[in-house]
PDB file of N, CA and C in Angstrom:
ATOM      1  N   UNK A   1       7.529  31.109 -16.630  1.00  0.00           N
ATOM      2  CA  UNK A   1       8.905  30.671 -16.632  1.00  0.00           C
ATOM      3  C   UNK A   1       9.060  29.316 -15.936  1.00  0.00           C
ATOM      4  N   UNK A   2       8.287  29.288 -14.979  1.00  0.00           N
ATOM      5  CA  UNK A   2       8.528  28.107 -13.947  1.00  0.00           C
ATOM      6  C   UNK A   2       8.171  26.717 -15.150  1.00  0.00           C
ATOM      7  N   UNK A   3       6.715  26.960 -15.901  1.00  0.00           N
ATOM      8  CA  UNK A   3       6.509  25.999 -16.217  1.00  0.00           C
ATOM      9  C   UNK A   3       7.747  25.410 -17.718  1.00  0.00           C
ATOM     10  N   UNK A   4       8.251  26.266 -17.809  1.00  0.00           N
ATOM     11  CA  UNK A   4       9.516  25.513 -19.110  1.00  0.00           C
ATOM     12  C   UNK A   4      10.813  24.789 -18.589  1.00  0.00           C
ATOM     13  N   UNK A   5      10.586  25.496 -17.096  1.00  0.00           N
ATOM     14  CA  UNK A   5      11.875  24.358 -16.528  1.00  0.00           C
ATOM     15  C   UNK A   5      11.736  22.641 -16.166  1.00  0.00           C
ATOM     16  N   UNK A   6      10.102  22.374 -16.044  1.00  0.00           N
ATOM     17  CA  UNK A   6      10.168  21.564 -15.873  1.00  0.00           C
ATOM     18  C   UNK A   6      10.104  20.334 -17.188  1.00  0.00           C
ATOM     19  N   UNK A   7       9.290  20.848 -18.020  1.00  0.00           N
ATOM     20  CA  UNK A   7       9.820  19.896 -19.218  1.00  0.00           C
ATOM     21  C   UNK A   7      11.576  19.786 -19.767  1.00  0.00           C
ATOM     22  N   UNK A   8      12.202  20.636 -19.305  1.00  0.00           N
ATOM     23  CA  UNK A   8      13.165  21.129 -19.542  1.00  0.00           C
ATOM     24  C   UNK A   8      14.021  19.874 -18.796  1.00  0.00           C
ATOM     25  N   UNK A   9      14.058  20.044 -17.267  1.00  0.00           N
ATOM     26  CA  UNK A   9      14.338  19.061 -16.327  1.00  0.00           C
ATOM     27  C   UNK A   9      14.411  18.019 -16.971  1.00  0.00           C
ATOM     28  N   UNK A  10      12.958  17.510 -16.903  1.00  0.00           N
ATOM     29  CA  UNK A  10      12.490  16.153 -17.706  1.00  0.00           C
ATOM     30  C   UNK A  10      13.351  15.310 -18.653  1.00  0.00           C
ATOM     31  N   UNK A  11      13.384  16.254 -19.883  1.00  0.00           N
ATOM     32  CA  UNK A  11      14.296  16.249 -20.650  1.00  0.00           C
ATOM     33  C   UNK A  11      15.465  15.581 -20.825  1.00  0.00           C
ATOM     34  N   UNK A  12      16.008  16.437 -19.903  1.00  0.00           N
ATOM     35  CA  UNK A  12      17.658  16.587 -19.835  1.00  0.00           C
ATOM     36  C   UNK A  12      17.828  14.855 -19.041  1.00  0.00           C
ATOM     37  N   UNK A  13      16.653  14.391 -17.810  1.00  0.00           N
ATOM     38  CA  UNK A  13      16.683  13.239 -17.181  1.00  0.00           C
ATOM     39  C   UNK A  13      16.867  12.088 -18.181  1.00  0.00           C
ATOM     40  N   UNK A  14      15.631  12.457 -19.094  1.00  0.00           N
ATOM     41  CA  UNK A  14      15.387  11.362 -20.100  1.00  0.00           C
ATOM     42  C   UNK A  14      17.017  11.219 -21.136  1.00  0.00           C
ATOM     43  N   UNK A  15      17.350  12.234 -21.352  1.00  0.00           N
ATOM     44  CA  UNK A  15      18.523  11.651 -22.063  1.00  0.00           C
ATOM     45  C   UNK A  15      19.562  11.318 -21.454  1.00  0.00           C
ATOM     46  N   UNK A  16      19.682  11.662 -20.287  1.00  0.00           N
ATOM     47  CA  UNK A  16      20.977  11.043 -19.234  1.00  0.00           C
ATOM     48  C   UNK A  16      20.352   9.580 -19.105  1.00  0.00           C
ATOM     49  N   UNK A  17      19.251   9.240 -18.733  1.00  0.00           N
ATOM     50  CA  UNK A  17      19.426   7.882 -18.366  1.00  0.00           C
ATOM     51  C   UNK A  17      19.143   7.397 -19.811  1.00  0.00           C
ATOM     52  N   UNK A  18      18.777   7.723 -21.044  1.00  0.00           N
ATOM     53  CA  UNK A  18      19.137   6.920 -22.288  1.00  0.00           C
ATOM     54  C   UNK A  18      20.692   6.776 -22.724  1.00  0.00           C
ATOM     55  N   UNK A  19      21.215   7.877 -22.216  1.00  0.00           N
ATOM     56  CA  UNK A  19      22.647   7.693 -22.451  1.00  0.00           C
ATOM     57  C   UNK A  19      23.373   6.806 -21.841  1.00  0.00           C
ATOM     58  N   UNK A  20      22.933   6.379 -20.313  1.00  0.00           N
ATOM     59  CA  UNK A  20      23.339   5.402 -19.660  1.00  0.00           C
ATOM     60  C   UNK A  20      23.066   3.885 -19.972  1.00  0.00           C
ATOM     61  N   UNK A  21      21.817   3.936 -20.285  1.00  0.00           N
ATOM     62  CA  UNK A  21      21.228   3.054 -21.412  1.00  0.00           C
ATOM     63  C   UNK A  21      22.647   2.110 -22.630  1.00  0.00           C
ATOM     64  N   UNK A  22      22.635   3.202 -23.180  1.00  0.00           N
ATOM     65  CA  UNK A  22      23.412   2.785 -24.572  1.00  0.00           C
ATOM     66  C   UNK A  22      24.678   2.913 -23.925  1.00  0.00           C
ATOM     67  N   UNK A  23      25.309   3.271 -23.480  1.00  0.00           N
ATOM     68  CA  UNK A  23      26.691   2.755 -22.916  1.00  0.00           C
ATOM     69  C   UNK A  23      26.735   1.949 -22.195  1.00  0.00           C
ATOM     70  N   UNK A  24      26.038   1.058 -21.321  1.00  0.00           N
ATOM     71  CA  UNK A  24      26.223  -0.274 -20.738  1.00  0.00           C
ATOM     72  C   UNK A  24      25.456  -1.092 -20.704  1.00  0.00           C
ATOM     73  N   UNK A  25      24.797  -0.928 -22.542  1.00  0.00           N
ATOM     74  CA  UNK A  25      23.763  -2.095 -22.870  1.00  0.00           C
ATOM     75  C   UNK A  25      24.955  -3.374 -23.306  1.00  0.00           C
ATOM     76  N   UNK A  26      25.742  -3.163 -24.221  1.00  0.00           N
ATOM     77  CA  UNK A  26      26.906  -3.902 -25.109  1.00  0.00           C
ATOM     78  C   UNK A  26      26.415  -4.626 -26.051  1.00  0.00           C
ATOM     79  N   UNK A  27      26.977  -5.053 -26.803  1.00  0.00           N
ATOM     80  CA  UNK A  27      26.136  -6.343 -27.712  1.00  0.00           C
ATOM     81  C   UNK A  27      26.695  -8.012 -27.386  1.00  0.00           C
ATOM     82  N   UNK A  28      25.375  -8.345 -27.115  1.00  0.00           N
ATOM     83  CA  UNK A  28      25.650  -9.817 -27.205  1.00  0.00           C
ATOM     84  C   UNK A  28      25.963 -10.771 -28.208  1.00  0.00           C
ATOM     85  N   UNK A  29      26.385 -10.275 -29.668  1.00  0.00           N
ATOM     86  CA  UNK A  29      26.695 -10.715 -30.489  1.00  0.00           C
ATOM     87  C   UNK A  29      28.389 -10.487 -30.702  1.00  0.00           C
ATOM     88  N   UNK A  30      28.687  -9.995 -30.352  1.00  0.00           N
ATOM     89  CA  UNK A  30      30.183  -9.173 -30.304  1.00  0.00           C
ATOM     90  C   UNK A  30      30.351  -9.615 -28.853  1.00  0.00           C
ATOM     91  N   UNK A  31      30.134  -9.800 -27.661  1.00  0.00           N
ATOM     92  CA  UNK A  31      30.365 -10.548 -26.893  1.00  0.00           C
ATOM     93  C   UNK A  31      30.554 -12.106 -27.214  1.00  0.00           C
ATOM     94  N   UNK A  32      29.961 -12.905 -27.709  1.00  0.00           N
ATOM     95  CA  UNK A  32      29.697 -14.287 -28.251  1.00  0.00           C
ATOM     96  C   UNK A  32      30.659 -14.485 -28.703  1.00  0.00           C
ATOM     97  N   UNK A  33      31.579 -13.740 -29.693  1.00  0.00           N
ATOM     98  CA  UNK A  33      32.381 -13.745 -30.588  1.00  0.00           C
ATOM     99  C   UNK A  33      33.740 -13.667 -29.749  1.00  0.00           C
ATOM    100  N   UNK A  34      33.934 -12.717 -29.145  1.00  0.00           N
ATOM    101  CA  UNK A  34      35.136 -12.481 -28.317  1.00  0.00           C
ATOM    102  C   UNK A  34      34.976 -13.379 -27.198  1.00  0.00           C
ATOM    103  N   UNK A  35      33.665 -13.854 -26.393  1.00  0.00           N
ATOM    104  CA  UNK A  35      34.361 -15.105 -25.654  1.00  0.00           C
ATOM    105  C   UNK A  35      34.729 -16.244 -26.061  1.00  0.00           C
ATOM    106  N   UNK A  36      34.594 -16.400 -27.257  1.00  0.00           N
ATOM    107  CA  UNK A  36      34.737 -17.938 -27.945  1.00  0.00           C
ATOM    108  C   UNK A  36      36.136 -17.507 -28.118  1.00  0.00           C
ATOM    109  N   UNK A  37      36.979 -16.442 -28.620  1.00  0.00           N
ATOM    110  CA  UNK A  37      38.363 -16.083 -28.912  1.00  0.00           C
ATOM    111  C   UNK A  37      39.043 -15.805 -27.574  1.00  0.00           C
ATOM    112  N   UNK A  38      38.505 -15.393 -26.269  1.00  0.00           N
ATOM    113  CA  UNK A  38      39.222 -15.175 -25.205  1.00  0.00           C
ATOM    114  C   UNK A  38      39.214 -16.013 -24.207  1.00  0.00           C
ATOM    115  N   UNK A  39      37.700 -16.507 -23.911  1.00  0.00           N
ATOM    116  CA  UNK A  39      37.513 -17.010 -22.590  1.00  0.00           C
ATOM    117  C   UNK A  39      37.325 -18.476 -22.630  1.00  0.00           C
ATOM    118  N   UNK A  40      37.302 -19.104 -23.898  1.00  0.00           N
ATOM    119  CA  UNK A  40      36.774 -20.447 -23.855  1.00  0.00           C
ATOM    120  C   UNK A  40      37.708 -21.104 -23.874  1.00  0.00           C
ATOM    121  N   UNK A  41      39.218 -21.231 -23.650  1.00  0.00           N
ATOM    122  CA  UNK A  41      40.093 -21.666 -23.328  1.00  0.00           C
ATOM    123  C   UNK A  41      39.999 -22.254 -21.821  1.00  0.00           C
ATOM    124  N   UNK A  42      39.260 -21.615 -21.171  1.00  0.00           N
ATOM    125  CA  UNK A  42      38.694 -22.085 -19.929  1.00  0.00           C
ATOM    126  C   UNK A  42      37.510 -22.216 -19.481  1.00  0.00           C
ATOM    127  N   UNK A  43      36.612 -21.209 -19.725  1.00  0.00           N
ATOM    128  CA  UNK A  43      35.249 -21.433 -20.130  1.00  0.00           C
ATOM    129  C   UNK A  43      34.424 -22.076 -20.901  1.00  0.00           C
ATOM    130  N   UNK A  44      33.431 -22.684 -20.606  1.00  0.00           N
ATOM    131  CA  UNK A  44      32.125 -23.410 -21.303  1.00  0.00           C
ATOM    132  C   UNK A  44      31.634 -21.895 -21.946  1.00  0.00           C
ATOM    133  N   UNK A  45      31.613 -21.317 -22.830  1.00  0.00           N
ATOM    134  CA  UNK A  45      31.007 -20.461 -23.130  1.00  0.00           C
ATOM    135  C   UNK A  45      29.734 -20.354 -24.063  1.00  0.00           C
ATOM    136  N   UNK A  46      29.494 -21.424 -24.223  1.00  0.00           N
ATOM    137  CA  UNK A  46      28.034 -21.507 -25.418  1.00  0.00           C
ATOM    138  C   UNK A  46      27.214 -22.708 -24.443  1.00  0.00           C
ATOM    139  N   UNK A  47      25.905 -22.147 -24.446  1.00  0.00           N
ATOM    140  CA  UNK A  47      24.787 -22.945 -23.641  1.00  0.00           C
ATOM    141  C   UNK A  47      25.002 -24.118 -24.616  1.00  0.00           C
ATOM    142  N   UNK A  48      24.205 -25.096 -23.447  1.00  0.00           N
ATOM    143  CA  UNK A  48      24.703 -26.414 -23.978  1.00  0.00           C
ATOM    144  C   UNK A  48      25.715 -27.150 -23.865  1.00  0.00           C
ATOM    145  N   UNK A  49      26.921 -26.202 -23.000  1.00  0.00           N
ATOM    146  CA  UNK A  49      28.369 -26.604 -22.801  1.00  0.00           C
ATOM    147  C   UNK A  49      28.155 -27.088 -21.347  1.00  0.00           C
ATOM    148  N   UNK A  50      27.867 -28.478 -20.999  1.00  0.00           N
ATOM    149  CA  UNK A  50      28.207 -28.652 -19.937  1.00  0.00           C
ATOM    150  C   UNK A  50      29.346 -28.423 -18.904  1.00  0.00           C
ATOM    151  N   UNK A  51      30.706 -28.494 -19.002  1.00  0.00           N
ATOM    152  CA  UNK A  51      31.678 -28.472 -18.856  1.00  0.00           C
ATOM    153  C   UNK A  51      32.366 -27.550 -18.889  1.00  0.00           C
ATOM    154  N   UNK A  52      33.318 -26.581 -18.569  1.00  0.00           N
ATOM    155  CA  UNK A  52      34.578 -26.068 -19.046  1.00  0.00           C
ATOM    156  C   UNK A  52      35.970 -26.953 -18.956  1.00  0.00           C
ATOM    157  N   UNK A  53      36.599 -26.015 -19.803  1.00  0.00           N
ATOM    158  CA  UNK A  53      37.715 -26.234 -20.140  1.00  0.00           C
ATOM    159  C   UNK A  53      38.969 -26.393 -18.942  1.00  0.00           C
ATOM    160  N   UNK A  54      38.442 -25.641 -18.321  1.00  0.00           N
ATOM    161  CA  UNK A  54      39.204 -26.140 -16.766  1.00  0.00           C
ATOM    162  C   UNK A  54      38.129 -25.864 -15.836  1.00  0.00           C
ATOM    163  N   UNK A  55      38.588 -27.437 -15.070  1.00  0.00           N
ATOM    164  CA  UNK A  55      37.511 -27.246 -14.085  1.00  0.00           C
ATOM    165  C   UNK A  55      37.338 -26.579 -13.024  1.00  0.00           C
ATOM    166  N   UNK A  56      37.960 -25.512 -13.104  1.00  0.00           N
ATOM    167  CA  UNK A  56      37.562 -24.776 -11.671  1.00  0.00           C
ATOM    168  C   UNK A  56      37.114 -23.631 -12.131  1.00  0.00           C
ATOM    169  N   UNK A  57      36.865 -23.472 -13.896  1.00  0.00           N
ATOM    170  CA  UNK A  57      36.072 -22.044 -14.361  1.00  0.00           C
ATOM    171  C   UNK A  57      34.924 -22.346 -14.460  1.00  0.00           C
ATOM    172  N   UNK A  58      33.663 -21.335 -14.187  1.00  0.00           N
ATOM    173  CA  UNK A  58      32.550 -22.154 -14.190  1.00  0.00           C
ATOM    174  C   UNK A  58      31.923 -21.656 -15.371  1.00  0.00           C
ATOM    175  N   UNK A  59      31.088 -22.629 -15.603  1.00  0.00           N
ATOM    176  CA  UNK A  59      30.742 -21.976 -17.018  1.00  0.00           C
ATOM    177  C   UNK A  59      29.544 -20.803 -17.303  1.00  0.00           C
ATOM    178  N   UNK A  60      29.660 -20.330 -18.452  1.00  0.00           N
ATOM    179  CA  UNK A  60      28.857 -19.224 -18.629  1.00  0.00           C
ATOM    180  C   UNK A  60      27.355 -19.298 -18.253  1.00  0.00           C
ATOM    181  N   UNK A  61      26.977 -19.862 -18.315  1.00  0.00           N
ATOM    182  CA  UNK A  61      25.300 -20.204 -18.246  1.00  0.00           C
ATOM    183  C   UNK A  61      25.625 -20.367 -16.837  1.00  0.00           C
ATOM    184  N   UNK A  62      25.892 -20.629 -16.429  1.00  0.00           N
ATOM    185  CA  UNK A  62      26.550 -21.373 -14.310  1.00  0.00           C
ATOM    186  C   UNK A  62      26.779 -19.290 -13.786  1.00  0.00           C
ATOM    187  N   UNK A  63      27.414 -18.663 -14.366  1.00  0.00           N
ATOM    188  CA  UNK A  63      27.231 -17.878 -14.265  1.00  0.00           C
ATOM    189  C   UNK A  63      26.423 -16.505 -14.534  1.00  0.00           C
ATOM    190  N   UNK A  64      25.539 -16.756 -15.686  1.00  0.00           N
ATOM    191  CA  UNK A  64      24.181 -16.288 -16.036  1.00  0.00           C
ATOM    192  C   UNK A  64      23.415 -16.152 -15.117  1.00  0.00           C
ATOM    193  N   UNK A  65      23.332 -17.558 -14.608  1.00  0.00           N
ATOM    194  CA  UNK A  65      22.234 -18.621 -13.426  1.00  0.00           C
ATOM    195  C   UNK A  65      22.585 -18.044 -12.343  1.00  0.00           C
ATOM    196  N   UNK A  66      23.610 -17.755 -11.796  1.00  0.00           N
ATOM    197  CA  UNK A  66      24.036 -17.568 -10.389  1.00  0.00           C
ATOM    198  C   UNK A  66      23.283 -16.104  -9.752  1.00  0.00           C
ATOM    199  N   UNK A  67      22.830 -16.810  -8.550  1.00  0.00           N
ATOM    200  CA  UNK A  67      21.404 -16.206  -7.718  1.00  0.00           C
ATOM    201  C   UNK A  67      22.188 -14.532  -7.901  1.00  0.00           C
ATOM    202  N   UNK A  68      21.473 -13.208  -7.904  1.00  0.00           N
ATOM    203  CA  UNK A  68      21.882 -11.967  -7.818  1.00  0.00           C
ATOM    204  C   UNK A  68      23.001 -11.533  -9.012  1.00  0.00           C
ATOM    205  N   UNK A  69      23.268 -12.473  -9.603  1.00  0.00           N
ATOM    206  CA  UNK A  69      24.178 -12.027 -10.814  1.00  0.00           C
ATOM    207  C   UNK A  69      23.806 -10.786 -11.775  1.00  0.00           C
ATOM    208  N   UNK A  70      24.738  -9.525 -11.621  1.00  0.00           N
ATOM    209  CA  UNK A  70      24.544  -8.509 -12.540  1.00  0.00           C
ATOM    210  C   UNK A  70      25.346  -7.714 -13.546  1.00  0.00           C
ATOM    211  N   UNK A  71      25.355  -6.934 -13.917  1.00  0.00           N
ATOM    212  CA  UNK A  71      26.214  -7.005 -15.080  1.00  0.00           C
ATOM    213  C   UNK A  71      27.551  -6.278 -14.135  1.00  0.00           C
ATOM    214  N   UNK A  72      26.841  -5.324 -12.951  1.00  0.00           N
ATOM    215  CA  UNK A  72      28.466  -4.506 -12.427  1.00  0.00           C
ATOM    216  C   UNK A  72      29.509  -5.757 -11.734  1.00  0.00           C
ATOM    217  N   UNK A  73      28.710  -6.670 -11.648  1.00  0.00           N
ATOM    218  CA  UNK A  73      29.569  -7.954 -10.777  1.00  0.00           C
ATOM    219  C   UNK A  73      30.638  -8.588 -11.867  1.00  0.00           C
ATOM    220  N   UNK A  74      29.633  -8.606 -13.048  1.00  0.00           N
ATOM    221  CA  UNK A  74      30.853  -9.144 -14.113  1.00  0.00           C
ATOM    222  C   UNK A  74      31.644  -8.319 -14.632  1.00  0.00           C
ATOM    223  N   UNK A  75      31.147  -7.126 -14.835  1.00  0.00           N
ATOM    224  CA  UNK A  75      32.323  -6.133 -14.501  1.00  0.00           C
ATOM    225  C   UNK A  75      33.362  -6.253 -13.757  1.00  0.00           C
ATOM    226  N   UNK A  76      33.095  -6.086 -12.584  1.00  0.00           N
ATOM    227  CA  UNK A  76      33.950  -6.204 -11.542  1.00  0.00           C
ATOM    228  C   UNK A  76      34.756  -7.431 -12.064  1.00  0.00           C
ATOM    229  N   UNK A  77      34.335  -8.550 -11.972  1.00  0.00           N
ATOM    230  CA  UNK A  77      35.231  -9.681 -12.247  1.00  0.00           C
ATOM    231  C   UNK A  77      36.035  -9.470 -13.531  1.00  0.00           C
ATOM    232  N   UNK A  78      35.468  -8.998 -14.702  1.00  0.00           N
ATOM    233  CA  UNK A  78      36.357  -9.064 -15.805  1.00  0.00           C
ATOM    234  C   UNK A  78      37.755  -7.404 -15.405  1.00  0.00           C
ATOM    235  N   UNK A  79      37.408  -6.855 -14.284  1.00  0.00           N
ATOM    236  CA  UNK A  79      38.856  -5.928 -14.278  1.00  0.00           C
ATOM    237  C   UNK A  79      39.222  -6.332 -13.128  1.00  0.00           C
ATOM    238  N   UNK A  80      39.215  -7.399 -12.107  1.00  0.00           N
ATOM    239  CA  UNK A  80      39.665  -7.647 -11.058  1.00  0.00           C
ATOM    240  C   UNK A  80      40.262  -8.605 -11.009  1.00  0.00           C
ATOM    241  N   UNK A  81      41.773  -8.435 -10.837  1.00  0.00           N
ATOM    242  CA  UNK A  81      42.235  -9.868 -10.683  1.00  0.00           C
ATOM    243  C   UNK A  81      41.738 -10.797  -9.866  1.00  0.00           C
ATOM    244  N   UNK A  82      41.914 -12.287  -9.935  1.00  0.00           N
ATOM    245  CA  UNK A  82      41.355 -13.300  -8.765  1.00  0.00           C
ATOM    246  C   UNK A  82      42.289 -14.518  -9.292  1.00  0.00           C
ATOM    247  N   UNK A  83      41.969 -15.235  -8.412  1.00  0.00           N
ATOM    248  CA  UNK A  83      42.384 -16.594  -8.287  1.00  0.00           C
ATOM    249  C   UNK A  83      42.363 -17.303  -9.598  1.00  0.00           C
ATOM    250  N   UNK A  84      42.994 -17.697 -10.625  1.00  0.00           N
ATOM    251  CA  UNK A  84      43.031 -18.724 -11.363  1.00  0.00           C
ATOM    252  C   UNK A  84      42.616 -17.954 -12.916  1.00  0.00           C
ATOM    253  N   UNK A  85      42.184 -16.125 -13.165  1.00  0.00           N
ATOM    254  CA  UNK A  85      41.553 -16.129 -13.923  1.00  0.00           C
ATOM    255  C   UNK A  85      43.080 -14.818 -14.314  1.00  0.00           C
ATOM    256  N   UNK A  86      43.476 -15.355 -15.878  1.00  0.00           N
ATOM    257  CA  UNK A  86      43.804 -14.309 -15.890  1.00  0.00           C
ATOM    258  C   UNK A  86      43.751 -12.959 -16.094  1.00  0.00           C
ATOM    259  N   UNK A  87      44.469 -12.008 -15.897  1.00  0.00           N
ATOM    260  CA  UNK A  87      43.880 -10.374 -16.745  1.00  0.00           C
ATOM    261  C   UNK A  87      43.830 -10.294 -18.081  1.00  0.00           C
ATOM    262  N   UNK A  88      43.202 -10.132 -18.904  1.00  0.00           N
ATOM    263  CA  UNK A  88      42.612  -9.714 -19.901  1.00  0.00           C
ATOM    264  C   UNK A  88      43.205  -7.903 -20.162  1.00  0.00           C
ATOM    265  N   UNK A  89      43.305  -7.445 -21.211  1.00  0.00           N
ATOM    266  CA  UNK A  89      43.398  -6.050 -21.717  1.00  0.00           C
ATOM    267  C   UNK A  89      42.198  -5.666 -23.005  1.00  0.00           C
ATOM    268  N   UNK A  90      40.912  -5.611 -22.033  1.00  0.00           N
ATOM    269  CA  UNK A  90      39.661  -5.491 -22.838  1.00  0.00           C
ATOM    270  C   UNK A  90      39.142  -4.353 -22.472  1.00  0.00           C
ATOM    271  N   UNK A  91      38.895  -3.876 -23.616  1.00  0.00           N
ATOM    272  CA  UNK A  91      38.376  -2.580 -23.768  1.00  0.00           C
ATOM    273  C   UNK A  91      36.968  -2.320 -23.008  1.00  0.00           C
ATOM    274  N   UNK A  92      36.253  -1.058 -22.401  1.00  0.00           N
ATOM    275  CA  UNK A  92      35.241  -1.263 -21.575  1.00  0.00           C
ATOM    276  C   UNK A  92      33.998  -1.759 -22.579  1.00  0.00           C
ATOM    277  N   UNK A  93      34.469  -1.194 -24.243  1.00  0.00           N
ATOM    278  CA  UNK A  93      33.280  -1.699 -24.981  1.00  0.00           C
ATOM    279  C   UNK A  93      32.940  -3.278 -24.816  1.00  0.00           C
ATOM    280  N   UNK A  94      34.580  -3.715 -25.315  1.00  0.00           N
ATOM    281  CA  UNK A  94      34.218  -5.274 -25.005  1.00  0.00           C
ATOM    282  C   UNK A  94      34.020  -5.832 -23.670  1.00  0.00           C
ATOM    283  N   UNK A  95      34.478  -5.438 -23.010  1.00  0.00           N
ATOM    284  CA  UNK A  95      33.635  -5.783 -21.490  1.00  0.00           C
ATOM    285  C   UNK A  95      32.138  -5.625 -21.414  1.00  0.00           C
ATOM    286  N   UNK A  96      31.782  -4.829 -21.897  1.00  0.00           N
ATOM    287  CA  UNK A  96      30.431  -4.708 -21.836  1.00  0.00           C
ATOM    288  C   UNK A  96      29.397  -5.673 -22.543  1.00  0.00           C
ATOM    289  N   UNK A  97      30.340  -5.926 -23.867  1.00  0.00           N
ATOM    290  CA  UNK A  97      29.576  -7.019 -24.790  1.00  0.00           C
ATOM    291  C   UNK A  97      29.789  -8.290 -24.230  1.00  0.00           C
ATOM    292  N   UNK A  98      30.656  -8.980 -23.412  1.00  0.00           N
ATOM    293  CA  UNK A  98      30.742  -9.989 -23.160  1.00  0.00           C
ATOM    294  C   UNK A  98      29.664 -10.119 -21.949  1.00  0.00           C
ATOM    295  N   UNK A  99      29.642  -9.096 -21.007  1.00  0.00           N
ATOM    296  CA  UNK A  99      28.755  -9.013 -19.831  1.00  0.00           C
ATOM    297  C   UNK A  99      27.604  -9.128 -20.612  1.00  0.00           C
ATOM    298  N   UNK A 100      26.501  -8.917 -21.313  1.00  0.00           N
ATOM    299  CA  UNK A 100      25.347  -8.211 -22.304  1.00  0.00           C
ATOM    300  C   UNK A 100      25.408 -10.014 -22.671  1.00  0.00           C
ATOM    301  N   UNK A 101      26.196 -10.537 -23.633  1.00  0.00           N
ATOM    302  CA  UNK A 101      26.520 -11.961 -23.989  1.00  0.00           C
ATOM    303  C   UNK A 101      26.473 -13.206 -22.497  1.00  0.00           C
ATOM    304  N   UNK A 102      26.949 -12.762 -21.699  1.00  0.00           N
ATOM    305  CA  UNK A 102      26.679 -13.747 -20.538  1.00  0.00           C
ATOM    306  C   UNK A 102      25.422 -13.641 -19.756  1.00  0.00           C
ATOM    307  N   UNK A 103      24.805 -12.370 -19.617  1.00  0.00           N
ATOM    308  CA  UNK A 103      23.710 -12.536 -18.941  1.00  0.00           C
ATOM    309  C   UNK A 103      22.203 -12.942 -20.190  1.00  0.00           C
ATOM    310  N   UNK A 104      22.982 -12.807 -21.531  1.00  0.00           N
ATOM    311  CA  UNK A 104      22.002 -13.200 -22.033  1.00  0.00           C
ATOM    312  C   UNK A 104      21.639 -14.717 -22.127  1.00  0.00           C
ATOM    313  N   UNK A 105      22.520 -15.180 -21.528  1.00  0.00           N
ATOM    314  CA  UNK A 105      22.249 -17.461 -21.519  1.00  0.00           C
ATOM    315  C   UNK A 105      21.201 -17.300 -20.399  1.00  0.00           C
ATOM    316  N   UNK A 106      21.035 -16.635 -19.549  1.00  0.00           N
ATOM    317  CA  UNK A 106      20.012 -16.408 -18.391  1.00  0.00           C
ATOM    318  C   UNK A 106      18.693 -17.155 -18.857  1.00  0.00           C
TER     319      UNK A 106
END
């Protein structure tokens, strides 16, 4: 008996963390798309963009780059209000794709 619990265990691990997996992988293609429609009004959002659109947003790749940058941070930032950025009403899918899309200029 003992020995079926542990493949069993196993198991059940392996698909919890694949499940975690696929819910906060996002797509970076569907990110790409929605920051060019949301964020590039202020954002540099395509590598190669030196600049943003206002200068006190920094641009995507600037934030790719930035030392310890991870996806719960851009999380955090895309549901936290702050200084100069406004709120957004984005779904966690698209949050996720845009996060997935920004760390991919890395």
């Amino acid at each position: 008996m003992k020995r079926a619990v542990y493949p069993a265990a196993f198991l059940a691990l392996c698909l919890s963390i694949c499940d975690v997996r696929a819910q906060t992988a996002g797509d970076p293609r569907g990110g790409s798309v929605l920051a060019r429609q949301v964020c590039s009004v202020c954002h540099a959002t395509q590598a190669g963009q030196d600049r943003s659109p206002n200068p006190h947003a920094p641009t995507f790749v600037e934030l790719a780059t930035s030392p310890g940058m991870t996806s719960a941070a851009l999380m955090v930032a895309l549901t936290t209000p702050h200084v100069g950025m406004p709120m957004f009403r984005l779904s966690t899918e698209e949050r996720e794709d845009i996060v997935a899309y920004i760390l991919g200029l890395h």
